[in-house]
C-alpha atoms as a PDB file:
ATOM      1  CA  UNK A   1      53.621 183.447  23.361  1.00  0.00           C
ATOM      2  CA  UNK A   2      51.506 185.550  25.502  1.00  0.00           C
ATOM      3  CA  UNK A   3      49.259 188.503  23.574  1.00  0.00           C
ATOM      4  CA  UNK A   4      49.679 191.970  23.621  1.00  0.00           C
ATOM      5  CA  UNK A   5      48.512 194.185  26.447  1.00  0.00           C
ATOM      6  CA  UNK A   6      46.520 197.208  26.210  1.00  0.00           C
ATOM      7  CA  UNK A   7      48.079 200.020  28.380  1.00  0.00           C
ATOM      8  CA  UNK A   8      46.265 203.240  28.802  1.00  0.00           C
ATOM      9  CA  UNK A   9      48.740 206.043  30.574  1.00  0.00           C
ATOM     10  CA  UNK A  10      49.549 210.004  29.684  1.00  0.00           C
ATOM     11  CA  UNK A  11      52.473 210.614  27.515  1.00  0.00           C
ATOM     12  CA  UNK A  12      53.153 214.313  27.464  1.00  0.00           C
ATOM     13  CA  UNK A  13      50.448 215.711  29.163  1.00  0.00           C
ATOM     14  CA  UNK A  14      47.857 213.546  26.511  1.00  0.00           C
ATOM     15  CA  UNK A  15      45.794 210.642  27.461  1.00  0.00           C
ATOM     16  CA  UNK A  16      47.490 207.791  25.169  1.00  0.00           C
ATOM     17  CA  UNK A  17      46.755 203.687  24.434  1.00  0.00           C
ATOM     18  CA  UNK A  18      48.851 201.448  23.501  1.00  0.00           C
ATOM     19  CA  UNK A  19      49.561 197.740  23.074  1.00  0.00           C
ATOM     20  CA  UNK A  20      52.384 196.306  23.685  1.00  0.00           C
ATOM     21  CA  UNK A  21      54.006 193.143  24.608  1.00  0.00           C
ATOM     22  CA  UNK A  22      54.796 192.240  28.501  1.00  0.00           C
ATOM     23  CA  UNK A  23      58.335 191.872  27.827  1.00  0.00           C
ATOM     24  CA  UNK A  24      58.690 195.083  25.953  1.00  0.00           C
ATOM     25  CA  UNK A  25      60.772 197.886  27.743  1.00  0.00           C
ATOM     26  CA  UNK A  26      59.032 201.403  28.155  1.00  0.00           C
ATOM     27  CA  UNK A  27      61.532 202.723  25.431  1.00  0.00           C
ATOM     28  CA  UNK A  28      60.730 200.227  23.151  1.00  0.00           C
ATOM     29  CA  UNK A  29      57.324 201.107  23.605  1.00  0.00           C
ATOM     30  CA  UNK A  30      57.912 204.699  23.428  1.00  0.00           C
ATOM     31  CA  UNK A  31      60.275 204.794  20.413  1.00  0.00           C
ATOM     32  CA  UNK A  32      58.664 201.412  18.140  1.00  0.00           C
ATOM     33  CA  UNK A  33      55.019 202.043  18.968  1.00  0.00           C
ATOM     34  CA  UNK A  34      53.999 205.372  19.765  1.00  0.00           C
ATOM     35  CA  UNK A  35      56.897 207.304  17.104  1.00  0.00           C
ATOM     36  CA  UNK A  36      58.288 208.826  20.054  1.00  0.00           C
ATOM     37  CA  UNK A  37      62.018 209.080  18.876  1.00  0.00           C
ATOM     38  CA  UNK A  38      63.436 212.091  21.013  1.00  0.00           C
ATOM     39  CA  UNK A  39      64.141 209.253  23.647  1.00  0.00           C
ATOM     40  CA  UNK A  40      67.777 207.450  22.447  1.00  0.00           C
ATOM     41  CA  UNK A  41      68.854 204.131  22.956  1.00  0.00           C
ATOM     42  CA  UNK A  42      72.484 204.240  24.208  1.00  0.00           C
ATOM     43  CA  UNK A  43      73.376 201.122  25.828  1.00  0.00           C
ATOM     44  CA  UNK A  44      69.786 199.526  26.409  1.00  0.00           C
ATOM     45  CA  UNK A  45      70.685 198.546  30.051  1.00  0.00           C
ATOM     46  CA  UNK A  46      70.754 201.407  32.510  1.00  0.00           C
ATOM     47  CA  UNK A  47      74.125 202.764  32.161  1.00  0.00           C
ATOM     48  CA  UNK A  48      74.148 205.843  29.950  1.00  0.00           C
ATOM     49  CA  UNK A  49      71.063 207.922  31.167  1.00  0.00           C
ATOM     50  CA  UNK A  50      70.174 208.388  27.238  1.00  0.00           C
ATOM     51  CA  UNK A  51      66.687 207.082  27.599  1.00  0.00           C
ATOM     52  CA  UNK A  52      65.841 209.284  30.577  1.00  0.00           C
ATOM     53  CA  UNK A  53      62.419 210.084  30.753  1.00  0.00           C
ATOM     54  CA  UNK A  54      60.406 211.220  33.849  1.00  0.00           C
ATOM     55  CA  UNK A  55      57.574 209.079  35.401  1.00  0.00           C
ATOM     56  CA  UNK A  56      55.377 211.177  37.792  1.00  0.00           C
ATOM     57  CA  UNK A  57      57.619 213.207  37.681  1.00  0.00           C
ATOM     58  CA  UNK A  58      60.534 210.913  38.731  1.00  0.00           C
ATOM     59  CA  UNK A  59      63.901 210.619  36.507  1.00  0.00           C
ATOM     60  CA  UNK A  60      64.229 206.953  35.184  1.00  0.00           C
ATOM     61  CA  UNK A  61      65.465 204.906  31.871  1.00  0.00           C
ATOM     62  CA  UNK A  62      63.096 204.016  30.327  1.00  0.00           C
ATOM     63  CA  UNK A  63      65.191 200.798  28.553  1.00  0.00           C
ATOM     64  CA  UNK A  64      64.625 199.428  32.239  1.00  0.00           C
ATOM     65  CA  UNK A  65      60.986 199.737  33.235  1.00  0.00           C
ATOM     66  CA  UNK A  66      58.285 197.679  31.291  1.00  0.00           C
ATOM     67  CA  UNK A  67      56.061 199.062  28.759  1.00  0.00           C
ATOM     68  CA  UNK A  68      52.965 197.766  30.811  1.00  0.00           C
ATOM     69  CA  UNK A  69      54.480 199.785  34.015  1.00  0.00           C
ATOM     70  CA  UNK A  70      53.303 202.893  32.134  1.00  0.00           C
ATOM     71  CA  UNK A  71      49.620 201.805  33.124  1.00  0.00           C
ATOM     72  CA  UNK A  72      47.858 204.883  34.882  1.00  0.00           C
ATOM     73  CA  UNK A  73      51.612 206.639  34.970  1.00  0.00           C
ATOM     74  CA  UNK A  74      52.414 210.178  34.214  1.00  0.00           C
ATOM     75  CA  UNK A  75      55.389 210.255  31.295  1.00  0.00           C
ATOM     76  CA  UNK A  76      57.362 213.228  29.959  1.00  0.00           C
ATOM     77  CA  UNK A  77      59.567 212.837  27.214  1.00  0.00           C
ATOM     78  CA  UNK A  78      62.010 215.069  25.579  1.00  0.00           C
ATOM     79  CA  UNK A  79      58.851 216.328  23.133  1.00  0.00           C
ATOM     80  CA  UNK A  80      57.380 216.769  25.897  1.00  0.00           C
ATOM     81  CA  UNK A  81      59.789 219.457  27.150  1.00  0.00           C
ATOM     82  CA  UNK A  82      58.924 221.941  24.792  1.00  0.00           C
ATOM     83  CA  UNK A  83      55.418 224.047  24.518  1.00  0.00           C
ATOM     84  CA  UNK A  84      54.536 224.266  20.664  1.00  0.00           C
ATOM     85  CA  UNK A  85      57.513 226.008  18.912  1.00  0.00           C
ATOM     86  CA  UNK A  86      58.898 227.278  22.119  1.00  0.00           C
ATOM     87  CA  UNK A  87      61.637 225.402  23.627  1.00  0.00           C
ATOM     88  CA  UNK A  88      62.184 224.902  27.298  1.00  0.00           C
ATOM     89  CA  UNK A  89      64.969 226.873  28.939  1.00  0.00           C
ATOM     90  CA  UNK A  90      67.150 224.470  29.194  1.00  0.00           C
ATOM     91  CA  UNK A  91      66.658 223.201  25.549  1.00  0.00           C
ATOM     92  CA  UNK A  92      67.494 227.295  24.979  1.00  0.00           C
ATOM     93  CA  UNK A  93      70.299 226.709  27.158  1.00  0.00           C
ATOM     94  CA  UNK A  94      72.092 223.673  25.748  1.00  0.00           C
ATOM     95  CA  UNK A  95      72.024 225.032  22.197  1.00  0.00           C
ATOM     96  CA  UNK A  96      73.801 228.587  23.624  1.00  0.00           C
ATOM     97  CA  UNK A  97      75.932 227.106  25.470  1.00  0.00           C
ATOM     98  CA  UNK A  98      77.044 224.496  23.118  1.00  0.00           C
ATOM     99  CA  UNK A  99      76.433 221.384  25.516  1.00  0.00           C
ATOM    100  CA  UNK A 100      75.596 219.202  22.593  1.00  0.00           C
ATOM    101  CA  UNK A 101      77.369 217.334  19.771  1.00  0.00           C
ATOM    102  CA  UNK A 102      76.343 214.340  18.394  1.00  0.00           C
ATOM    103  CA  UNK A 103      73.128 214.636  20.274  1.00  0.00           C
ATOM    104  CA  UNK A 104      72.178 210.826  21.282  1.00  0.00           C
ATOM    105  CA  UNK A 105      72.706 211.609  25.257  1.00  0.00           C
ATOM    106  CA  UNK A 106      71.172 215.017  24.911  1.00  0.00           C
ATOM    107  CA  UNK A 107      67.355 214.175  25.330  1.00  0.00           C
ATOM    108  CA  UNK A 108      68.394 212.308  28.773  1.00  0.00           C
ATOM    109  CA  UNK A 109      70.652 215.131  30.181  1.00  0.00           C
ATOM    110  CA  UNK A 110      67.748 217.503  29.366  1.00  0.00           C
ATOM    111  CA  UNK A 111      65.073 215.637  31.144  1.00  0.00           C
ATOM    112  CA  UNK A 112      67.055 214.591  33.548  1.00  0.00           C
ATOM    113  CA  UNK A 113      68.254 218.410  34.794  1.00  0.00           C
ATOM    114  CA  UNK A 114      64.061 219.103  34.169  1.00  0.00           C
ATOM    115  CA  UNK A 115      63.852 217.047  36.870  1.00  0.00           C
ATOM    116  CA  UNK A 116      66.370 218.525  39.020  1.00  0.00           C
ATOM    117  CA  UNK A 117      65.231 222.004  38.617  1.00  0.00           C
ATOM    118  CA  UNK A 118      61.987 221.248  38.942  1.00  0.00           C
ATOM    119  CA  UNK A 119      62.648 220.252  42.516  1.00  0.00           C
ATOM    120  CA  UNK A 120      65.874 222.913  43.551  1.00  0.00           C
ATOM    121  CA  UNK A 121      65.213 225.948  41.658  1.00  0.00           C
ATOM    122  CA  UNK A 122      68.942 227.588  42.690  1.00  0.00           C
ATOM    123  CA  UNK A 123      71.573 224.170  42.622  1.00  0.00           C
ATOM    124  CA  UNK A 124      74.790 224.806  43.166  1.00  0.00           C
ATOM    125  CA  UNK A 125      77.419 223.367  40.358  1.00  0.00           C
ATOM    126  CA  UNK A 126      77.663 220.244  42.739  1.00  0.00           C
ATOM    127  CA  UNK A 127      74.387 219.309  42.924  1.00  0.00           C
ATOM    128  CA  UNK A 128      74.102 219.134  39.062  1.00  0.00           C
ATOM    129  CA  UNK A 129      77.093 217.052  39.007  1.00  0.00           C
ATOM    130  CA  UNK A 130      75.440 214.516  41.578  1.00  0.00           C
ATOM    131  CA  UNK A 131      72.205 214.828  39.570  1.00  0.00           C
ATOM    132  CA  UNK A 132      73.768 214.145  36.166  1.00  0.00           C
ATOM    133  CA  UNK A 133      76.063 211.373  37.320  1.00  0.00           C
ATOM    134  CA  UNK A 134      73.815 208.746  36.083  1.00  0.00           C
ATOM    135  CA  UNK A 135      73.511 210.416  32.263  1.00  0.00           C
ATOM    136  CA  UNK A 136      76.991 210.229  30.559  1.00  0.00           C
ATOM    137  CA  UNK A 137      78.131 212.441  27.764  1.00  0.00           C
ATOM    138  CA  UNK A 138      81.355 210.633  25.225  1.00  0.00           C
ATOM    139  CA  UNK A 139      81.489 214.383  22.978  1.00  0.00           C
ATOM    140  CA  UNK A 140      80.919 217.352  25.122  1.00  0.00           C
ATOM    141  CA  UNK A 141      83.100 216.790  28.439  1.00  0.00           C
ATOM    142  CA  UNK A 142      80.068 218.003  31.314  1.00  0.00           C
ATOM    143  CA  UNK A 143      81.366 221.234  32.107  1.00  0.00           C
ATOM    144  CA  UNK A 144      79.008 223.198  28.418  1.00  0.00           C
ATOM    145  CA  UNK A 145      76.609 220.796  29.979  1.00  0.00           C
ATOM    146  CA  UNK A 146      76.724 222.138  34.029  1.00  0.00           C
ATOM    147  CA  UNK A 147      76.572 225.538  32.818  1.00  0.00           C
ATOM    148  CA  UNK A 148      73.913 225.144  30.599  1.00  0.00           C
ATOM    149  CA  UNK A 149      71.770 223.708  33.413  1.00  0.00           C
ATOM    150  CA  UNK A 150      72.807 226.979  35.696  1.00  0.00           C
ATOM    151  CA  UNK A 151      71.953 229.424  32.993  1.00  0.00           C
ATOM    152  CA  UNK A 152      68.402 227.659  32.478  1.00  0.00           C
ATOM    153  CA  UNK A 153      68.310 227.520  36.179  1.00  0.00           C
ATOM    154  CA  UNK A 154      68.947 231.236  36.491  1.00  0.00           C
ATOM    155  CA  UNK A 155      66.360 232.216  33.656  1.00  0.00           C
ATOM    156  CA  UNK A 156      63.566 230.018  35.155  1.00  0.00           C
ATOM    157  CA  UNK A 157      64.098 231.961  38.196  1.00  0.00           C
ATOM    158  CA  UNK A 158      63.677 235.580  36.967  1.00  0.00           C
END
């Protein structure tokens, strides 16, 4: 059985260690070994978006990329969203909007439309579709969740 592997990346804009096993996904890592619980497991193999996090910058589940892959990466998480007691926009924007229920795919839709506005500050209501297509919802229906993202959008921009 090989031994655990030291892995020095930044998880939320902190310089962070941690050993893990080779084998172990990055939400394994994130969730069993660092406390980092905001990140869900939904279906553990790429489906549901749940475990969305964002690698420099880039959208990705994290139940599919390797704990060591994290080496010298850049990783936001859903605590990372938030600064202090302030919550992002679109964290703002999902609770007035009511684009949450049971609250297991929240975290990914969150980071995921981070992601998307941190790239197209104005999308239209398609282009949030497309972005979210890969992050799927089984309480809410998408359209609380599309306007959320649009008012957040909106705000960010004034």
């Amino acid at each position: 059985m090989p031994g655990k592997v030291l892995v020095n990346t930044t998880i939320n804009g902190e310089a962070t260690d941690f050993r893990c096993e080779p084998r172990q996904s990055l939400l394994e890592c994130l969730r069993d070994i660092l406390q980092l619980t905001g990140t869900k497991e939904g279906c553990n193999d790429g489906n549901c978006g749940a475990c969305t996090v964002l690698m420099d910058g880039r959208p990705l589940t994290a139940c599919l990329v390797l704990g060591v892959e994290a080496e010298g990466r850049n990783i936001t998480t859903i605590e990372g969203i938030a600064r202090g007691s302030k919550l992002h926009p679109l964290q703002q924007a999902f609770l007035e909007e009511a684009a949450l229920q049971c609250g297991i795919c929240t975290p990914g839709f969150i980071v995921s439309a981070k992601a998307l506005l941190d790239r197209d500050k104005n999308p239209s209501e398609a282009d949030i579709r497309l972005w979210l297509a890969n992050n799927l919802c089984r309480c809410t229906g998408y359209d609380k969740i599309v306007r959320a993202v649009q008012k957040a959008a909106a705000e960010m921009r004034a």
